[in-house]
C-alpha atoms as a PDB file:
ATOM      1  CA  UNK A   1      30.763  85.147 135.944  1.00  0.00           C
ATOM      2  CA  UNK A   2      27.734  84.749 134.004  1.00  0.00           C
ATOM      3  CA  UNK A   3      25.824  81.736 136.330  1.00  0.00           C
ATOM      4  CA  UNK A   4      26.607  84.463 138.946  1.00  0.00           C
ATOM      5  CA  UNK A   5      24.813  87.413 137.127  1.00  0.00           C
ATOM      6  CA  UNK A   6      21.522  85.043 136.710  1.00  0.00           C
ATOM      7  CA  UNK A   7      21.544  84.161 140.121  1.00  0.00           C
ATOM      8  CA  UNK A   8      21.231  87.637 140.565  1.00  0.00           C
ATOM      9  CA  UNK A   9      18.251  87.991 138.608  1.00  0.00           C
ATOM     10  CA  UNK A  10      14.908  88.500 140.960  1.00  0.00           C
ATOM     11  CA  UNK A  11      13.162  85.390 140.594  1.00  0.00           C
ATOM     12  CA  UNK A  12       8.947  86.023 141.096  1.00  0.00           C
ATOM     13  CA  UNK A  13       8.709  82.353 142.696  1.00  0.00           C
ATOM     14  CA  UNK A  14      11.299  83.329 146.003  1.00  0.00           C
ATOM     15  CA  UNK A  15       9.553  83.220 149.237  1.00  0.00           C
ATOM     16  CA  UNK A  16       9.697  86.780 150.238  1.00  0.00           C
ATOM     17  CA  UNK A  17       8.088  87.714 147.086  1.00  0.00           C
ATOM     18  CA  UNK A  18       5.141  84.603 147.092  1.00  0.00           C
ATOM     19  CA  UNK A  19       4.854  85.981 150.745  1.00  0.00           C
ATOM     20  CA  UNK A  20       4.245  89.379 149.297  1.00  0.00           C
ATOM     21  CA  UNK A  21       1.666  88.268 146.868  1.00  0.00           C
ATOM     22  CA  UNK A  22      -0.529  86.162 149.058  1.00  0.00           C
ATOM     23  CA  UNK A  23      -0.562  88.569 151.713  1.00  0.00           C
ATOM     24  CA  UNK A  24      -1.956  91.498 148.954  1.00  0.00           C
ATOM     25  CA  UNK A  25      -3.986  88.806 147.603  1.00  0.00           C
ATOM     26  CA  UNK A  26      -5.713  87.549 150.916  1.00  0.00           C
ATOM     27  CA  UNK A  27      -6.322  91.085 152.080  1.00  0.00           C
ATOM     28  CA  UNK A  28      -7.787  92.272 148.655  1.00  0.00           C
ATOM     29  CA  UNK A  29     -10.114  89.059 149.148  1.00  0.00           C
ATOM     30  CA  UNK A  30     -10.952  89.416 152.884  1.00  0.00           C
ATOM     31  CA  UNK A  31     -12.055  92.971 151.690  1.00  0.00           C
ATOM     32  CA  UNK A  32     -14.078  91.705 148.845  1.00  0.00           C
ATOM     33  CA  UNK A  33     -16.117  89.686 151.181  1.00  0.00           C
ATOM     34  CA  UNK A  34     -16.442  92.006 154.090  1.00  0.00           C
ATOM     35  CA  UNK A  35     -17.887  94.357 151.433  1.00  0.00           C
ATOM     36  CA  UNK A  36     -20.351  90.985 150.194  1.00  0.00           C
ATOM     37  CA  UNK A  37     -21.565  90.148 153.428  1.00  0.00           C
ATOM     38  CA  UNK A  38     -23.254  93.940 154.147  1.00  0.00           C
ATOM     39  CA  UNK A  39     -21.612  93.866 157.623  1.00  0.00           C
ATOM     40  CA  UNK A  40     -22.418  98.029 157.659  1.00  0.00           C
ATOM     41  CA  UNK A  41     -18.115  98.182 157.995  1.00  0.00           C
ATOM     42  CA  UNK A  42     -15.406  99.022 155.883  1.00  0.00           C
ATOM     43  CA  UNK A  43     -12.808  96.164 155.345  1.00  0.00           C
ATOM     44  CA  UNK A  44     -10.654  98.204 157.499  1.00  0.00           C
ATOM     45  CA  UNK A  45     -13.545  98.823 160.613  1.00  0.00           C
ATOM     46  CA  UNK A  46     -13.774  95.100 160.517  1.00  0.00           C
ATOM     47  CA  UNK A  47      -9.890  94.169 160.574  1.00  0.00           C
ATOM     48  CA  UNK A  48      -9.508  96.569 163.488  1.00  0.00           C
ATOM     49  CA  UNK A  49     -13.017  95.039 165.430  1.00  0.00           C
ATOM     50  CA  UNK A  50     -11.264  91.359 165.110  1.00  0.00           C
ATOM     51  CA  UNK A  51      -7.831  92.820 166.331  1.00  0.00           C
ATOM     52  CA  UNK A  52      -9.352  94.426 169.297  1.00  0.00           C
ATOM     53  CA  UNK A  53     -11.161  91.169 170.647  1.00  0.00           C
ATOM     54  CA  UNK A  54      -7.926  89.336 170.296  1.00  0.00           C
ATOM     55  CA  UNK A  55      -6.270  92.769 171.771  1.00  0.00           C
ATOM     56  CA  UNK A  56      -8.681  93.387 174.184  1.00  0.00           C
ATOM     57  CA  UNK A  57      -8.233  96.076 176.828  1.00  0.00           C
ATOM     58  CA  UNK A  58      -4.802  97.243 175.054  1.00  0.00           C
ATOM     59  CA  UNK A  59      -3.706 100.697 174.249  1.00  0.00           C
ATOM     60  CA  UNK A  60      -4.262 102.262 170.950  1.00  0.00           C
ATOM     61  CA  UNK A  61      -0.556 102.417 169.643  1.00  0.00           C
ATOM     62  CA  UNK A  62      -0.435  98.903 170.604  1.00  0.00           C
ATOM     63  CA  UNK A  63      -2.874  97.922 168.217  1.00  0.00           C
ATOM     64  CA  UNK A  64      -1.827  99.976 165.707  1.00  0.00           C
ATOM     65  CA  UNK A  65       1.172  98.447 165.691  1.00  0.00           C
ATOM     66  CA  UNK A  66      -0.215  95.013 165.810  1.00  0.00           C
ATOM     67  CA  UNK A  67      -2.157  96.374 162.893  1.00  0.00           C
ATOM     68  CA  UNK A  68       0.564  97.943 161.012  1.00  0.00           C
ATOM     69  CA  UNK A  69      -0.781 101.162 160.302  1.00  0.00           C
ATOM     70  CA  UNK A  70      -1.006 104.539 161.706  1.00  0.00           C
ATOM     71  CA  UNK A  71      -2.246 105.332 164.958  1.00  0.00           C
ATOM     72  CA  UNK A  72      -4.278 108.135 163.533  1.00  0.00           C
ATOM     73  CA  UNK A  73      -6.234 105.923 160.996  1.00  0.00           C
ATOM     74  CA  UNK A  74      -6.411 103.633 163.635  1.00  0.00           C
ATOM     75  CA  UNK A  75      -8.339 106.767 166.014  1.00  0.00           C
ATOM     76  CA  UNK A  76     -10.285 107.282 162.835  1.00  0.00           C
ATOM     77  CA  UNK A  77     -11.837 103.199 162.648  1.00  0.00           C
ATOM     78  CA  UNK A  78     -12.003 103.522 166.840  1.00  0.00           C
ATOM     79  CA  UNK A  79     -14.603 107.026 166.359  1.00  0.00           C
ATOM     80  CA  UNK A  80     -16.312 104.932 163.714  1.00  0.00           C
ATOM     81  CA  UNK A  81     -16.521 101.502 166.085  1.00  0.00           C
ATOM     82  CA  UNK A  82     -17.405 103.832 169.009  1.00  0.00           C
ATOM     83  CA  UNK A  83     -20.667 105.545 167.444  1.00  0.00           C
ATOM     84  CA  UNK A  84     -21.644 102.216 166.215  1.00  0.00           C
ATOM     85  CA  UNK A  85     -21.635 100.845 169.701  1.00  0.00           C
ATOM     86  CA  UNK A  86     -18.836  98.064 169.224  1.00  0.00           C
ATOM     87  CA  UNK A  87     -16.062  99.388 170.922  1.00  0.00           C
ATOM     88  CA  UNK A  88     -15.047 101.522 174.051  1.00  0.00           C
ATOM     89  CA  UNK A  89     -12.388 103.571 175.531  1.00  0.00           C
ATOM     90  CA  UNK A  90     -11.527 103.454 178.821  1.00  0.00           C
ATOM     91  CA  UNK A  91      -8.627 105.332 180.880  1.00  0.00           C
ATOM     92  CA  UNK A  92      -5.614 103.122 181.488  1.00  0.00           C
ATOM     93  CA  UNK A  93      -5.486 103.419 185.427  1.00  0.00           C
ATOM     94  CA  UNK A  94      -1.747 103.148 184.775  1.00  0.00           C
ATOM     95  CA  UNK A  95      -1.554 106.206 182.621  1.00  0.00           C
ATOM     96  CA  UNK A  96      -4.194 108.878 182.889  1.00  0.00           C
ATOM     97  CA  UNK A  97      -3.883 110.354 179.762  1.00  0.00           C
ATOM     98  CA  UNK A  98      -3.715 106.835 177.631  1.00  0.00           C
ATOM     99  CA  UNK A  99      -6.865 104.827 176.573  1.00  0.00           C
ATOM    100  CA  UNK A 100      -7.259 100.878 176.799  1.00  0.00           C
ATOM    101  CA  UNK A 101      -9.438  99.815 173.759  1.00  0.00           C
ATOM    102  CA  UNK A 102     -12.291  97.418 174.538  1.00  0.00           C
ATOM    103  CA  UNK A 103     -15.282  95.444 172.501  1.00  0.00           C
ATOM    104  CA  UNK A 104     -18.947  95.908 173.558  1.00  0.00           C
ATOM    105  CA  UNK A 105     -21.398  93.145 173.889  1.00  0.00           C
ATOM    106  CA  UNK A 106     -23.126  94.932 171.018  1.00  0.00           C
ATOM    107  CA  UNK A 107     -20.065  93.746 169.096  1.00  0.00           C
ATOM    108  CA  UNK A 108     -20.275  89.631 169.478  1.00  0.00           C
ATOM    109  CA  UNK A 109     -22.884  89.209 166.514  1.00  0.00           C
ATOM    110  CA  UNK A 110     -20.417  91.201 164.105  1.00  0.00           C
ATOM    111  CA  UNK A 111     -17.397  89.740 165.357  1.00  0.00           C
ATOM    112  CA  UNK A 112     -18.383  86.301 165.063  1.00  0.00           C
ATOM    113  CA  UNK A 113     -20.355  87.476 161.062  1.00  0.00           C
ATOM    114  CA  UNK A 114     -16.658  88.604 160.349  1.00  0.00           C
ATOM    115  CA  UNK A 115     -14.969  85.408 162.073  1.00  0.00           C
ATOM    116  CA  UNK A 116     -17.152  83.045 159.580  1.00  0.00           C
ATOM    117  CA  UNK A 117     -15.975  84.948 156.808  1.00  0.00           C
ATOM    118  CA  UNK A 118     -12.540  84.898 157.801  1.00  0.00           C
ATOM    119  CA  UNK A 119     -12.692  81.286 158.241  1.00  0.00           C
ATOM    120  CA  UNK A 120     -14.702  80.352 155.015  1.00  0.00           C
ATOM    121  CA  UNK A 121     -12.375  82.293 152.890  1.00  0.00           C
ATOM    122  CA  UNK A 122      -8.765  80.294 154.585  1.00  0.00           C
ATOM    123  CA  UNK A 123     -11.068  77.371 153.812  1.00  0.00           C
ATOM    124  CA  UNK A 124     -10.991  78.236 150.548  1.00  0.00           C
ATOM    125  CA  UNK A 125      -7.620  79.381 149.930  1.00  0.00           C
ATOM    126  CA  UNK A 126      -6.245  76.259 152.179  1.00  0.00           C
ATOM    127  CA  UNK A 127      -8.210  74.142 149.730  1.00  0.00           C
ATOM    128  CA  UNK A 128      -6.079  71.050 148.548  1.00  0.00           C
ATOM    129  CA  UNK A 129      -3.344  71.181 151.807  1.00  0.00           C
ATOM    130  CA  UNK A 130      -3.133  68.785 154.280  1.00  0.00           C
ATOM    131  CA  UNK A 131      -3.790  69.401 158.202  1.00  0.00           C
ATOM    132  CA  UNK A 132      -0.174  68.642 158.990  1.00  0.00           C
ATOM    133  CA  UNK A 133       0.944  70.988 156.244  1.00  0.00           C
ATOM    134  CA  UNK A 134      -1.648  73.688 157.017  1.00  0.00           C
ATOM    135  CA  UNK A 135       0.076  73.373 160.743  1.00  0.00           C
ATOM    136  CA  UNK A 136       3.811  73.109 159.917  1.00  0.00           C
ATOM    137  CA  UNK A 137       3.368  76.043 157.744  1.00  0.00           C
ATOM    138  CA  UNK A 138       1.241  77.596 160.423  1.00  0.00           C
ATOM    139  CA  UNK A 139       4.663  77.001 162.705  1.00  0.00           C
ATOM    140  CA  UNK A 140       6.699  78.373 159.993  1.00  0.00           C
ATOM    141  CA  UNK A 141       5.458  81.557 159.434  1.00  0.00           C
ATOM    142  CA  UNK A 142       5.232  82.039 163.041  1.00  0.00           C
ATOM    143  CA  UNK A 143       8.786  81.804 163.297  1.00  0.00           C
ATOM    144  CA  UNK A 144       9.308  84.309 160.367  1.00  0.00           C
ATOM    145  CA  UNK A 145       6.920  86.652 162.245  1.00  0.00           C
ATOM    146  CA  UNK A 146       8.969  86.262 165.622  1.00  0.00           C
ATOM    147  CA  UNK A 147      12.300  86.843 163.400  1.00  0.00           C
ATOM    148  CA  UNK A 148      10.761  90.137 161.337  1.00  0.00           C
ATOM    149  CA  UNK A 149       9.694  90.901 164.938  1.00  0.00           C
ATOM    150  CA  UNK A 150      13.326  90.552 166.757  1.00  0.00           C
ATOM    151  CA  UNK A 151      14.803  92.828 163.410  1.00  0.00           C
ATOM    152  CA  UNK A 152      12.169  95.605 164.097  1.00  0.00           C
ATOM    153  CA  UNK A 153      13.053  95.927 167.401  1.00  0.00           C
ATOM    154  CA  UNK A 154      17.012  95.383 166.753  1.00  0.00           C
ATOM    155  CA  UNK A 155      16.264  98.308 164.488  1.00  0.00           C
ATOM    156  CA  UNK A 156      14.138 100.437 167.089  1.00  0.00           C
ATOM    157  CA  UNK A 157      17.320  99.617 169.698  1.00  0.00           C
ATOM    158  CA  UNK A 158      19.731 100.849 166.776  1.00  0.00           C
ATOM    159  CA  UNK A 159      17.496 103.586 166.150  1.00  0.00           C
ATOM    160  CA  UNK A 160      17.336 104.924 169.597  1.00  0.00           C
ATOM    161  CA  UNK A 161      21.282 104.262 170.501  1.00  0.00           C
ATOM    162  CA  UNK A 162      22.433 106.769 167.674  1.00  0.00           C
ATOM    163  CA  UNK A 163      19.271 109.690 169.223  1.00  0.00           C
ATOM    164  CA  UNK A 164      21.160 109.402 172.038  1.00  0.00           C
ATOM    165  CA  UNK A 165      24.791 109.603 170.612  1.00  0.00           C
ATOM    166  CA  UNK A 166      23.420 112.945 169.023  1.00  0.00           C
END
């Protein structure tokens, strides 16, 4: 009964918690050298810029979501992005009353100032692992993304299924 009890123990080195760590770790990092490079943005006005090129023309829940935060801290980066002349909001023609979130061309220099920093730091943190490694692991967390992805919306079904049994 005891080996059982240890194996119980939480063990700092298991992926979920090394995944933990380096995510905190890479963020708190990214931040630092947003903050270095006097880009004129907050850490968080420069996350949301990137996401929005790679996002562009979507809604603002979806990139929240994408984002994982709040859809109102998300409006509050958009106002910011929008008086600085990077970003615009447009009507969905779908859906009068939603918004479809796109960069400006005033927004290309910063994006691509915040894409060099973004790669210069994963050169640095990649530092020491090979190309095929940096790409199988690239693969594997993919796959952990698509299955955290499939559970969230397993959950959302779930969620939704006992609403209606109300």
């Amino acid at each position: 009964m005891q080996k059982a009890i240890m194996s119980l123990r939480p063990d700092p080195d298991a992926l979920g918690f090394v995944l933990i760590d380096v995510a905190r770790m890479l963020r708190s990092a990214f931040e630092r050298r947003i903050v270095a490079a006097g880009l004129g943005l907050t850490p968080g006005e420069a996350r949301t810029l990137v996401r929005i090129a790679t996002l562009e023309g979507s809604r603002q829940l979806e990139i929240a979501q994408h984002m994982g935060i709040e859809p109102m801290t998300l409006s509050t980066y958009l106002d910011r992005l929008q008086s600085l002349g990077f970003i615009e909001r447009r009507p969905d023609p779908a859906d009068r009353r939603a918004k479809l979130i796109h960069t400006t061309p005033a927004a290309a220099d910063i994006i691509t100032s915040i894409r060099i920093e973004q790669i210069e730091l994963m050169q640095l943190v990649t530092s020491g692992i090979g190309e095929e490694d940096l790409a199988l692991m690239r693969e594997r967390m993919k796959r952990l993304r698509a299955n955290l992805a499939a559970l969230e919306e397993d959950s959302a079904a779930l969620a939704l299924a006992k609403e209606a049994g109300r």
